[in-house]
Protein backbone atom coordinates (compact mmCIF):
# COMPACT_ATOMS: atom_id res chain seq x y z
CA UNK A 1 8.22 24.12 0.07
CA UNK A 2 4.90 25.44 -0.67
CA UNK A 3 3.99 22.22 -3.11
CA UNK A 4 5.01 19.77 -0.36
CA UNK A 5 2.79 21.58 2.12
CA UNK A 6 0.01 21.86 0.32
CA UNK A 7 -0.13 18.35 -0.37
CA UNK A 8 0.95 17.36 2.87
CA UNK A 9 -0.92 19.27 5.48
CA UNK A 10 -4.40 17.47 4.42
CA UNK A 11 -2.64 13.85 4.50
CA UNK A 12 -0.60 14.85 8.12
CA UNK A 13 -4.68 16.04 8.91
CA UNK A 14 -5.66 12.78 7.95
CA UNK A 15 -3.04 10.58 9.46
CA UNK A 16 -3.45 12.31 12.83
CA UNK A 17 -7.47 12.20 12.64
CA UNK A 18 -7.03 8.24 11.83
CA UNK A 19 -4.64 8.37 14.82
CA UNK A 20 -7.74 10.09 16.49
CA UNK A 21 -9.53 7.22 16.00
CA UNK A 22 -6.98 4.37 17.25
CA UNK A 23 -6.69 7.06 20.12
CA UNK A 24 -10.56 6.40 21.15
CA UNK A 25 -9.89 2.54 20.95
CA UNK A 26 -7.35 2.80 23.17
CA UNK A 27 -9.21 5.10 25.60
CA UNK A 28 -12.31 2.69 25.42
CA UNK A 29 -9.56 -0.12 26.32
CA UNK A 30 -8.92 1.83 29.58
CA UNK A 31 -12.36 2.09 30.70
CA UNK A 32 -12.90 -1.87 30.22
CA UNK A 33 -10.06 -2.98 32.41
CA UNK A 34 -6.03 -2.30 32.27
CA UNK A 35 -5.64 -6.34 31.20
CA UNK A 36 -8.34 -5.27 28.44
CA UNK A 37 -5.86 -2.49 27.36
CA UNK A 38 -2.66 -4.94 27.62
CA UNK A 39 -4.06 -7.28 25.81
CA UNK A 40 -5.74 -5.06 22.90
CA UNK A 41 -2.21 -3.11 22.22
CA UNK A 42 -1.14 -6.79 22.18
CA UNK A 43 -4.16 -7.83 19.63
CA UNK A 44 -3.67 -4.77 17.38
CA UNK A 45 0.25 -5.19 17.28
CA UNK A 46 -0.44 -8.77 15.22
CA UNK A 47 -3.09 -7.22 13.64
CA UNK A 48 -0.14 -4.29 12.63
CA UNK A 49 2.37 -6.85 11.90
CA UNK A 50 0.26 -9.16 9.25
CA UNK A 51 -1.15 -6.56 8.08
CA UNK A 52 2.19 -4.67 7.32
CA UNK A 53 3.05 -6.86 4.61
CA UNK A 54 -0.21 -6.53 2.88
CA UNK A 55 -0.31 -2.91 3.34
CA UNK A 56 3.11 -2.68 2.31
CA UNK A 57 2.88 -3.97 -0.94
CA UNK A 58 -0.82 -2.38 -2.17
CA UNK A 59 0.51 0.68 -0.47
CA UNK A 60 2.85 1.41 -3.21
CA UNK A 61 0.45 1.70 -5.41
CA UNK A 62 0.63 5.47 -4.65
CA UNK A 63 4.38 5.64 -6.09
CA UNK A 64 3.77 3.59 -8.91
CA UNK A 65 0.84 6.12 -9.84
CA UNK A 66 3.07 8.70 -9.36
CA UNK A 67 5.57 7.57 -11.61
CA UNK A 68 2.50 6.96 -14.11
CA UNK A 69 1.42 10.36 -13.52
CA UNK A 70 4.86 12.11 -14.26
CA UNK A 71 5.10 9.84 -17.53
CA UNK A 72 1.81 11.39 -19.31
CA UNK A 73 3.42 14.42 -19.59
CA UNK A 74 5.03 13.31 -22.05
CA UNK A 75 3.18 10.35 -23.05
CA UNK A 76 -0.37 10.95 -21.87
CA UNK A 77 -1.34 7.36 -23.20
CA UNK A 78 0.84 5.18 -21.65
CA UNK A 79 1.03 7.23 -18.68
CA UNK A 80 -2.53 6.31 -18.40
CA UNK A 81 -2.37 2.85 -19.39
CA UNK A 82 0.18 2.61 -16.86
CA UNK A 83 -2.36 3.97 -14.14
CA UNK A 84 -4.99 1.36 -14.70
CA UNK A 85 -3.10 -1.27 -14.62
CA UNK A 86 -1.12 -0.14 -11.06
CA UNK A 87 -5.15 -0.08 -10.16
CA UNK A 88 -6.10 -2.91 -11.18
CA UNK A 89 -3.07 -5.16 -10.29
CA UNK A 90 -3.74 -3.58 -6.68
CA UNK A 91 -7.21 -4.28 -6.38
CA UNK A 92 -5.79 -7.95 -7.29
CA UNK A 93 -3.36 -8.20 -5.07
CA UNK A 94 -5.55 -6.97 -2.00
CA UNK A 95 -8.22 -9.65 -2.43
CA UNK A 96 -5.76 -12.44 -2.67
CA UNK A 97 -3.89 -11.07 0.23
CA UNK A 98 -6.92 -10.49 2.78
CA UNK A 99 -7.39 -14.34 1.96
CA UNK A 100 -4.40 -15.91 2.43
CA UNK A 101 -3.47 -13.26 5.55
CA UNK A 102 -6.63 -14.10 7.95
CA UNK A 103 -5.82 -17.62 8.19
CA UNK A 104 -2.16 -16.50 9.86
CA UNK A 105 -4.06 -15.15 12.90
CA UNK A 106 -5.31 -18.77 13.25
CA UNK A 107 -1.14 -19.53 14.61
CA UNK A 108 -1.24 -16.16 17.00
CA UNK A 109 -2.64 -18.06 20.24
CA UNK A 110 0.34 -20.37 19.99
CA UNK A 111 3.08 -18.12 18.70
CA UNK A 112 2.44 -15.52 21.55
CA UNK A 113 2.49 -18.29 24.60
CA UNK A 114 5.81 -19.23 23.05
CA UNK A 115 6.59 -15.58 23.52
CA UNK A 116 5.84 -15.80 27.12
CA UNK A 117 2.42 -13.56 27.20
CA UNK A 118 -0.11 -14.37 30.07
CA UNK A 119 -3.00 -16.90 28.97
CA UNK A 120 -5.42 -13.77 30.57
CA UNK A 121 -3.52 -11.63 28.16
CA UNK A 122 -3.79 -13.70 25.31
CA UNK A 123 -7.82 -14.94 25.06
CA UNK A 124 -8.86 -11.15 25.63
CA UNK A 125 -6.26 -10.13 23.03
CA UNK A 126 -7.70 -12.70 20.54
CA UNK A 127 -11.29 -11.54 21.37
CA UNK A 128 -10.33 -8.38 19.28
CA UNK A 129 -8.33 -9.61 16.77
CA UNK A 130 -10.52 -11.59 15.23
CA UNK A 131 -12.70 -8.76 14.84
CA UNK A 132 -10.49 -6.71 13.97
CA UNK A 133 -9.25 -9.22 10.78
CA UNK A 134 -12.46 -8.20 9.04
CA UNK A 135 -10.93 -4.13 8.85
CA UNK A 136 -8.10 -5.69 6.42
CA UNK A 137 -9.78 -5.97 2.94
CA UNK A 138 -11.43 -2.66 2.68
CA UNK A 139 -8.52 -0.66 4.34
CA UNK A 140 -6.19 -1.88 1.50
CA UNK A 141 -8.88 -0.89 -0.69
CA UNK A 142 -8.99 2.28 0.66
CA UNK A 143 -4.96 2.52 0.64
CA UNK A 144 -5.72 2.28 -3.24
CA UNK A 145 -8.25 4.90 -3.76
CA UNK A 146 -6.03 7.28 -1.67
CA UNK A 147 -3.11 6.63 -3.85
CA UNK A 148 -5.10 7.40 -6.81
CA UNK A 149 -6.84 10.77 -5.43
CA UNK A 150 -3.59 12.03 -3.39
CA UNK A 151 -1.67 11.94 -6.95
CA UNK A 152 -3.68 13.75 -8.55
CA UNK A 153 -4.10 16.34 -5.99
CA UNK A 154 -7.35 15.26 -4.27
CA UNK A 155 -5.97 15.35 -0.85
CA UNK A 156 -8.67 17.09 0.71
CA UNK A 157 -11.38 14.11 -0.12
CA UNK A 158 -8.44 12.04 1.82
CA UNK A 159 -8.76 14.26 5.14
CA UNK A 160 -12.70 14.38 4.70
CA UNK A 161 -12.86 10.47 4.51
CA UNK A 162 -10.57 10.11 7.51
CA UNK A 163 -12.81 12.51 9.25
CA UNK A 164 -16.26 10.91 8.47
CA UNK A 165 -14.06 7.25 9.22
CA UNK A 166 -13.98 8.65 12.72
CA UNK A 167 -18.01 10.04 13.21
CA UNK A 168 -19.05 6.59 12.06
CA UNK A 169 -16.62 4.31 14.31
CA UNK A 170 -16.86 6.02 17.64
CA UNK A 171 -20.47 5.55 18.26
CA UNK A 172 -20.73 2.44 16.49
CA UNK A 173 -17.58 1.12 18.41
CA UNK A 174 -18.65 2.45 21.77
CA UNK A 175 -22.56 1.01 21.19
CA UNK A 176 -21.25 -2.82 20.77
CA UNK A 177 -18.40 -2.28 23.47
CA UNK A 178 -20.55 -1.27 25.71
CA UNK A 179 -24.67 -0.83 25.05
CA UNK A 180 -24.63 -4.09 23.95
CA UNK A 181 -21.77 -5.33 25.92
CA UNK A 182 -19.20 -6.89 23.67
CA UNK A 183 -16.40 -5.48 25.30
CA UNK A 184 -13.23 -5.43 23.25
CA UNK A 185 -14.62 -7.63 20.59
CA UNK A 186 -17.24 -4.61 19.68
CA UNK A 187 -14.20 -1.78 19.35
CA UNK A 188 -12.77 -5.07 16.54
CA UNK A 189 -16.36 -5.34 14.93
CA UNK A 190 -16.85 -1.35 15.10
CA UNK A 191 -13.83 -0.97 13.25
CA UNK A 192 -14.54 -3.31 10.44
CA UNK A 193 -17.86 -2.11 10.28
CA UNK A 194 -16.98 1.44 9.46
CA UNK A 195 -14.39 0.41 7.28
CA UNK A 196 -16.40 -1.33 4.95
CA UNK A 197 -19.74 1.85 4.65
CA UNK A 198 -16.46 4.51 4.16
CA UNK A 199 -15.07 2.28 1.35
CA UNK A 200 -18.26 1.87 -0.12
CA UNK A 201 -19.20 6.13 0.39
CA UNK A 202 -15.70 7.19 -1.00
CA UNK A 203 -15.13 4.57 -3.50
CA UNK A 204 -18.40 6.15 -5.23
CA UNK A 205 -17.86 9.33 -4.93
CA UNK A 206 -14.08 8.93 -6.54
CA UNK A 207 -15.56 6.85 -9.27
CA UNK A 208 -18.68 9.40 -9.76
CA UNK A 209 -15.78 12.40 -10.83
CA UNK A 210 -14.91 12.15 -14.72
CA UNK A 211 -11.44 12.07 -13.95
CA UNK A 212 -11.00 9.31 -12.19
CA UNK A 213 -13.88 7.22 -14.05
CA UNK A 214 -11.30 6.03 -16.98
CA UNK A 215 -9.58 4.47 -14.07
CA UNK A 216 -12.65 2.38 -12.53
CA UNK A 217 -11.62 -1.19 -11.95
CA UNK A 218 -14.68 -2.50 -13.53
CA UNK A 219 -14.06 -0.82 -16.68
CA UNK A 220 -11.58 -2.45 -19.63
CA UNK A 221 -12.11 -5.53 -17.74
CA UNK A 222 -10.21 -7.50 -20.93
CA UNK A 223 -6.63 -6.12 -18.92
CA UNK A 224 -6.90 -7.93 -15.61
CA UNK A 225 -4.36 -10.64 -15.84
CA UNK A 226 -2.02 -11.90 -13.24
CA UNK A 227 1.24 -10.07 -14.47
CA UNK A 228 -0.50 -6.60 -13.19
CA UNK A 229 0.56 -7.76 -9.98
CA UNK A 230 4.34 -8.18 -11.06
CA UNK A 231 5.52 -4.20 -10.42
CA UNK A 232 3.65 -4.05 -7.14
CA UNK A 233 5.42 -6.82 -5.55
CA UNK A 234 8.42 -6.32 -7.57
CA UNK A 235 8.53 -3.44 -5.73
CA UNK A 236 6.13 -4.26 -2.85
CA UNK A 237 8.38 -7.17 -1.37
CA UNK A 238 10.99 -5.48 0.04
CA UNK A 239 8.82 -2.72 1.05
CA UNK A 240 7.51 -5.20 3.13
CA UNK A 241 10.31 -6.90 4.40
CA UNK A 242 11.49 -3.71 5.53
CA UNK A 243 8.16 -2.86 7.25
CA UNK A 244 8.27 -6.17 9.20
CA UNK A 245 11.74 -5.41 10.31
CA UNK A 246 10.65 -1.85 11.81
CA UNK A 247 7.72 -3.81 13.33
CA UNK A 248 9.81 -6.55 14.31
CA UNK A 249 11.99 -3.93 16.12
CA UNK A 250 8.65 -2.38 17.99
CA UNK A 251 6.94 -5.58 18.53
CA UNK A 252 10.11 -7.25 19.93
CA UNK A 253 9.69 -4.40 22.45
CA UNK A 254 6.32 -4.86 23.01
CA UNK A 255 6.99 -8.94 24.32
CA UNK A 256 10.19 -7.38 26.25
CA UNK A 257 8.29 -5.15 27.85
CA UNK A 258 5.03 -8.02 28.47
CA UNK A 259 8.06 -10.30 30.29
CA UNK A 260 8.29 -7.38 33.20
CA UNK A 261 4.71 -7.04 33.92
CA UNK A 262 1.33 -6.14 32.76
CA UNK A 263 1.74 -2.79 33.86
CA UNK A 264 5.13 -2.10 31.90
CA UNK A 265 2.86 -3.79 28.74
CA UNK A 266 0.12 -1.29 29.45
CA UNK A 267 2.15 1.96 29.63
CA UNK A 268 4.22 0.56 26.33
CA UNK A 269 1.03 0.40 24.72
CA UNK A 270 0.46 4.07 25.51
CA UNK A 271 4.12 5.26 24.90
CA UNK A 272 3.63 3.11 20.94
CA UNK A 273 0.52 5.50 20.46
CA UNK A 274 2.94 8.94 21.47
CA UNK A 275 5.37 7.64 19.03
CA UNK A 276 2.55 6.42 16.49
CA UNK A 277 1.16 10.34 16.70
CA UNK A 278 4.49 12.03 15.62
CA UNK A 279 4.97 9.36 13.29
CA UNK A 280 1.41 10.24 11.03
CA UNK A 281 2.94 14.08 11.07
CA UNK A 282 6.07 12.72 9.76
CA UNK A 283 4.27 9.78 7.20
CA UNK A 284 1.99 13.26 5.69
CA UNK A 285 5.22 14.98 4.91
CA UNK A 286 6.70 11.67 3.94
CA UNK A 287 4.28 10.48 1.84
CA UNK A 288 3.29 13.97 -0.28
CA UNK A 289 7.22 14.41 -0.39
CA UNK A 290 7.42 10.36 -2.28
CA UNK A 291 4.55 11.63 -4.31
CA UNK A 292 5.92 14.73 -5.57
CA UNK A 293 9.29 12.78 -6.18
CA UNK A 294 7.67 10.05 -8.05
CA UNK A 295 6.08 12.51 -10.18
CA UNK A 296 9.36 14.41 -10.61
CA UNK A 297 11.54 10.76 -11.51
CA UNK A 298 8.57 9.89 -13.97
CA UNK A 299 9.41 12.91 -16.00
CA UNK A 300 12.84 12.67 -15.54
CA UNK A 301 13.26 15.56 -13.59
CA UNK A 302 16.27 14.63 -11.28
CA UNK A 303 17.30 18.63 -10.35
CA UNK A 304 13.71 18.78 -8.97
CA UNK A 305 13.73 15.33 -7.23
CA UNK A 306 16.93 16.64 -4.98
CA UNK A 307 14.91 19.72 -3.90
CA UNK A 308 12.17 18.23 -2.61
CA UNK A 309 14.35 15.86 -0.46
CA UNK A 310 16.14 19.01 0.90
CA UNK A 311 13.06 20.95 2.12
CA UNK A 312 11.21 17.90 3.20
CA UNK A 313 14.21 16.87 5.11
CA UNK A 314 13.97 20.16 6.56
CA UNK A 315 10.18 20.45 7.64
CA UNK A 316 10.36 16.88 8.92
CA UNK A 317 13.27 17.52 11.40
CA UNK A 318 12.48 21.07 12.72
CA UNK A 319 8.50 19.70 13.06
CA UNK A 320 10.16 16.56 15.41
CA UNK A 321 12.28 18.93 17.51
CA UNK A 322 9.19 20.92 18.35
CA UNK A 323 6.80 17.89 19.21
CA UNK A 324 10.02 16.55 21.41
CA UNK A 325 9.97 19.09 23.08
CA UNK A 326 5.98 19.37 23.71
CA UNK A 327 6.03 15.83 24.80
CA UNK A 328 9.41 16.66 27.40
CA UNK A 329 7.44 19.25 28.65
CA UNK A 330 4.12 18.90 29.60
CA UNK A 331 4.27 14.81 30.18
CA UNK A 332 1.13 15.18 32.78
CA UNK A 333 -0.95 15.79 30.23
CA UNK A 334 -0.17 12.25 28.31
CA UNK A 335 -1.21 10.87 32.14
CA UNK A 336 -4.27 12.77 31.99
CA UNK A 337 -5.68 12.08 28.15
CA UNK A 338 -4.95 8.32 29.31
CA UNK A 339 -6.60 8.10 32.86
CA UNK A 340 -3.04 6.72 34.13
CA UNK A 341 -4.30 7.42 37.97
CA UNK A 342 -8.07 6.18 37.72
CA UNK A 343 -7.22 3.12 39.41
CA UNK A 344 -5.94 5.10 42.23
CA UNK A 345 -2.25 3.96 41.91
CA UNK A 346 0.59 6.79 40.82
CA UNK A 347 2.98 3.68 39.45
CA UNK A 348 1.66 4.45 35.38
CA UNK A 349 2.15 8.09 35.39
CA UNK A 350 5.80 7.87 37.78
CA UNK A 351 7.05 5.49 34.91
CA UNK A 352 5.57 7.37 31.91
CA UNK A 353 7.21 10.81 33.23
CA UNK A 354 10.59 9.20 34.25
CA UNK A 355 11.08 7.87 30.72
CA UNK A 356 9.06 10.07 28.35
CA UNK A 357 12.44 11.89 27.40
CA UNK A 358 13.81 8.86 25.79
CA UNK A 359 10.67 8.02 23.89
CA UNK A 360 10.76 11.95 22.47
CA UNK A 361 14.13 11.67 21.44
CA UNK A 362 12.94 8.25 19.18
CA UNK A 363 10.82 10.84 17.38
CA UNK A 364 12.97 13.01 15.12
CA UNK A 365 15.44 9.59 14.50
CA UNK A 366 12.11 7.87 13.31
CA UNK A 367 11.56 11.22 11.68
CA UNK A 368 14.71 10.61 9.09
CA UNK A 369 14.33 7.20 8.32
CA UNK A 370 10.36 7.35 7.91
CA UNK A 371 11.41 10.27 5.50
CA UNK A 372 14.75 8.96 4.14
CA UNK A 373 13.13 5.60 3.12
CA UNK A 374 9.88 6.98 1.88
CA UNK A 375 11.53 9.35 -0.72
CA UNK A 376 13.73 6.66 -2.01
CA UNK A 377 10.79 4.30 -2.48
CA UNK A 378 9.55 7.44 -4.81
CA UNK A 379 12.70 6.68 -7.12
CA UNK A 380 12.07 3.02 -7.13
CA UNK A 381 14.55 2.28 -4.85
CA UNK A 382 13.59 -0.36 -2.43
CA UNK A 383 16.78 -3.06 -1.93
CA UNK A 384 18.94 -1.59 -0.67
CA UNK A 385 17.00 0.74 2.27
CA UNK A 386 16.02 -3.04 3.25
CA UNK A 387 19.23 -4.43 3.76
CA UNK A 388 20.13 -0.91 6.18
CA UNK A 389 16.56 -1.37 7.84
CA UNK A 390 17.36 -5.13 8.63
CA UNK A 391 21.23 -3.48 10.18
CA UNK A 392 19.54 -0.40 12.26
CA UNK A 393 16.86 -2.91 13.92
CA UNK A 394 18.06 -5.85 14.52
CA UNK A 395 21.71 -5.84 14.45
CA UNK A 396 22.24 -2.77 16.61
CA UNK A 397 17.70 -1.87 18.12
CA UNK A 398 17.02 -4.90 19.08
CA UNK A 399 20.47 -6.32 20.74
CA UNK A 400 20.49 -2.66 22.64
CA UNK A 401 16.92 -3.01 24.13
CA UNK A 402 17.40 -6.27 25.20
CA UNK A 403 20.96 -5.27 26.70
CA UNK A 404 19.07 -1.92 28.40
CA UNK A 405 15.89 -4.03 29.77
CA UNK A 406 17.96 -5.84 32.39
CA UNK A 407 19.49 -2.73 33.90
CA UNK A 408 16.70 -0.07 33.26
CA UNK A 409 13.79 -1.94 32.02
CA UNK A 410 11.20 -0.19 29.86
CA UNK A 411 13.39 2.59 29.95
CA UNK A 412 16.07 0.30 28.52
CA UNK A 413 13.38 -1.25 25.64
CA UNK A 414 12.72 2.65 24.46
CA UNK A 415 16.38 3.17 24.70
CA UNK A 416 17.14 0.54 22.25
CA UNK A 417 14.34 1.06 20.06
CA UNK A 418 15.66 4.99 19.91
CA UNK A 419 19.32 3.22 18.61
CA UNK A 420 18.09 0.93 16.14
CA UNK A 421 15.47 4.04 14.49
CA UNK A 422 19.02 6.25 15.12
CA UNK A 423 20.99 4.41 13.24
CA UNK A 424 18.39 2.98 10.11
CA UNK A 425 17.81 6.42 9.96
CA UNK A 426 21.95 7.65 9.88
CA UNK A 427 22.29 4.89 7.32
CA UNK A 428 19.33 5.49 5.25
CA UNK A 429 19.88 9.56 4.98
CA UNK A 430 23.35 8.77 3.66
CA UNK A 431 22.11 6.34 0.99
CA UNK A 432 19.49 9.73 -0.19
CA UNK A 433 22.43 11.36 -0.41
CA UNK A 434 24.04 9.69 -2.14
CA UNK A 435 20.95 8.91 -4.49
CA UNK A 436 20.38 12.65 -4.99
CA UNK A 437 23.67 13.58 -6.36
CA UNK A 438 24.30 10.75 -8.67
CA UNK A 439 20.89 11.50 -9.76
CA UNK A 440 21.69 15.07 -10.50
CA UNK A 441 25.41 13.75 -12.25
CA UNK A 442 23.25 11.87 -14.33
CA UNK A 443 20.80 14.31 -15.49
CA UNK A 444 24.32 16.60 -16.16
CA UNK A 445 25.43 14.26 -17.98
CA UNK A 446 22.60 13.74 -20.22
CA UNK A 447 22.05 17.61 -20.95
CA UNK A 448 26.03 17.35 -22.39
């Protein structure tokens, strides 16, 4: 347990202070207008959803590395062969991808009138997207770097960047929003403009440290060739897919909930960011846990792999119970942080505290599959969780929270997202399981 804390309590730190930041977008939202907030939780969910599949495929670059990293210990130079070229092929892969991905948001005026959004809803919202499309090349970069630094136990410099990610947006952000009176376009530009002076500070400083300067993409240039992409979206694909299904499941939600009103889509906007804020807890523990297990496959250490998964399973559940709870509790103070009532009208916060129960109870399901899926990606094993993501979301989330809408509207949405993440994450838990043990047979087998 001590390992996967120590590696995940700076990347939890640094999911929740990025979280920070999307928190201070949102709260600039509010004190534009409550369309202005509608409409940029509308903006940033396309944003998400493109992005997602970029994301998804340069993110596992981090498990890849890992895998790299357990195989120098026995073969220190292949293990650090394979390292450059996971690098390299996802340095590749994130150019060609911020190309071809910014001409899709070119379709999202059309797509979301066929989806029934307000024409108000949807020029503001595309007033901050395309901003915002200028934040996706040097985030993936940075999803690199922080693959490379978190594996080899750098995770400090990961929470550090987060933080100074934060002291450079908000001031820029809030200076074109509002100084200079962009509105909702500045919080896009703000973003991409802080984006791009952290990649350049943190890329240097990684690249300045002699361990990581063997693994510079600008040196051994002669080994860029297009097959260096092949493992990433071998593996990257159906991360992907998988991704877009979970998004699918949220953003179908997010339309559902823009077809009762624009004050259902504003509070769903604000309920995504409670469940966003448990889920960075739960992707820290999630992601040092893959790490860890990717180091632990790469050496062949199967017996190790299955403890991990126990006490991560462990921290991850009894951390969602508690933050449940919290949430259950005290749901005045969400109203508060929010501004719910500075319109003068009680309707936000009488919603938000009548339903906050089911969105709490969404966290510790999301909690196992974020976990569940995240561990087996660490063993390579990405199929199969896709074909249970596509059952939990769409065959049984999506179905229910159309089904609940009509009788208990956003209540209803939440309910059925809560089923679909309930049962992806039943499914997916079962399939570690199973993973685990036949993992540990086979290591039995090959000490006889």
């Amino acid at each position: 347990m001590k390992n996967i804390l120590k590696l995940a309590l700076p990347l939890t730190l640094s999911q929740l202070i990025a979280m920070a930041l999307v928190l201070t977008d949102v709260w600039m939202m509010s004190k534009i207008s409550v369309a202005d907030l509608a409409a940029g939780g509308l903006g940033a969910s396309v944003y998400s959803f493109v992005f997602l599949v970029a994301g998804s495929i340069v993110g596992c670059v981090a498990n890849l590395i890992a895998i790299a990293y357990g195989q120098s210990i026995a073969r220190p130079d292949f293990g650090q062969q394979q390292i450059r070229f996971a690098v390299k092929g996802a340095v590749m892969l994130s150019v060609l991808l911020s190309l071809v991905l910014s001409f899709s948001f070119l379709f999202a005026p059309q797509l979301l009138a066929k989806a029934k959004q307000s024409s108000e809803v949807i020029d503001i919202a595309m007033l901050y997207l395309n901003a915002l499309k200028w934040t996706m090349l040097p985030t993936l970069l940075l999803l690199v770097l922080r693959g490379l630094t978190s594996t080899f136990g750098d995770v400090r410099s990961v929470m550090l960047m987060s933080i100074l990610t934060v002291i450079i947006n908000v001031p820029i952000s809030y200076c074109l929003a509002f100084t200079l009176d962009w509105g909702i376009a500045g919080l896009g530009y703000g973003t991409a403009i802080s984006a791009w002076l952290v990649l350049v500070g943190y890329g240097t400083w990684v690249f300045r440290q002699s361990k990581y300067q063997r693994f510079a993409p600008w040196e051994n240039m002669h080994e860029y060739t297009p097959r260096l992409m092949g493992p990433l979206l071998s593996m990257g694909m159906p991360i992907a897919l998988a991704g877009m299904l979970e998004h699918g499941l949220i953003y179908g939600g997010t339309l559902m909930a823009g077809m009762i009103s624009v004050a259902s889509l504003a509070l769903h906007q604000i309920l995504l960011q409670c469940l966003s804020f448990t889920w960075n807890i739960n992707f820290g523990f999630a992601q040092a846990s893959a790490i860890l297990v990717g180091k632990e496959y790469g050496a062949n250490n199967y017996d190790g792999i299955k403890v991990i998964a126990k006490k991560s399973f462990i921290a991850v559940t009894a951390l969602s119970f508690v933050i449940a709870f919290g949430f259950i509790a005290w749901p005045e103070a969400i109203a508060n942080l929010f501004q719910l009532d500075a319109e003068g009208s009680h309707e936000l916060t009488t919603m938000l505290t009548s339903m906050i129960w089911v969105v709490a109870l969404c966290f510790v399901v999301d909690a196992w599959q974020l976990l569940a899926i995240n561990l087996l990606r660490g063993m390579k094993i990405v199929m199969v969780p896709t074909i249970m993501t596509a059952i939990g979301y769409w065959i049984f989330g999506l179905p229910a929270a159309w089904y609940l809408m009509k009788a208990y509207g956003l209540a209803g949405i939440w309910g059925g997202i809560g089923v679909g993440l309930g049962v992806t994450g039943v499914l997916l838990l079962a399939q570690l399981i199973y993973e685990t043990r036949r993992s540990s047979n086979r290591e039995l087998m090959q000490t006889a």
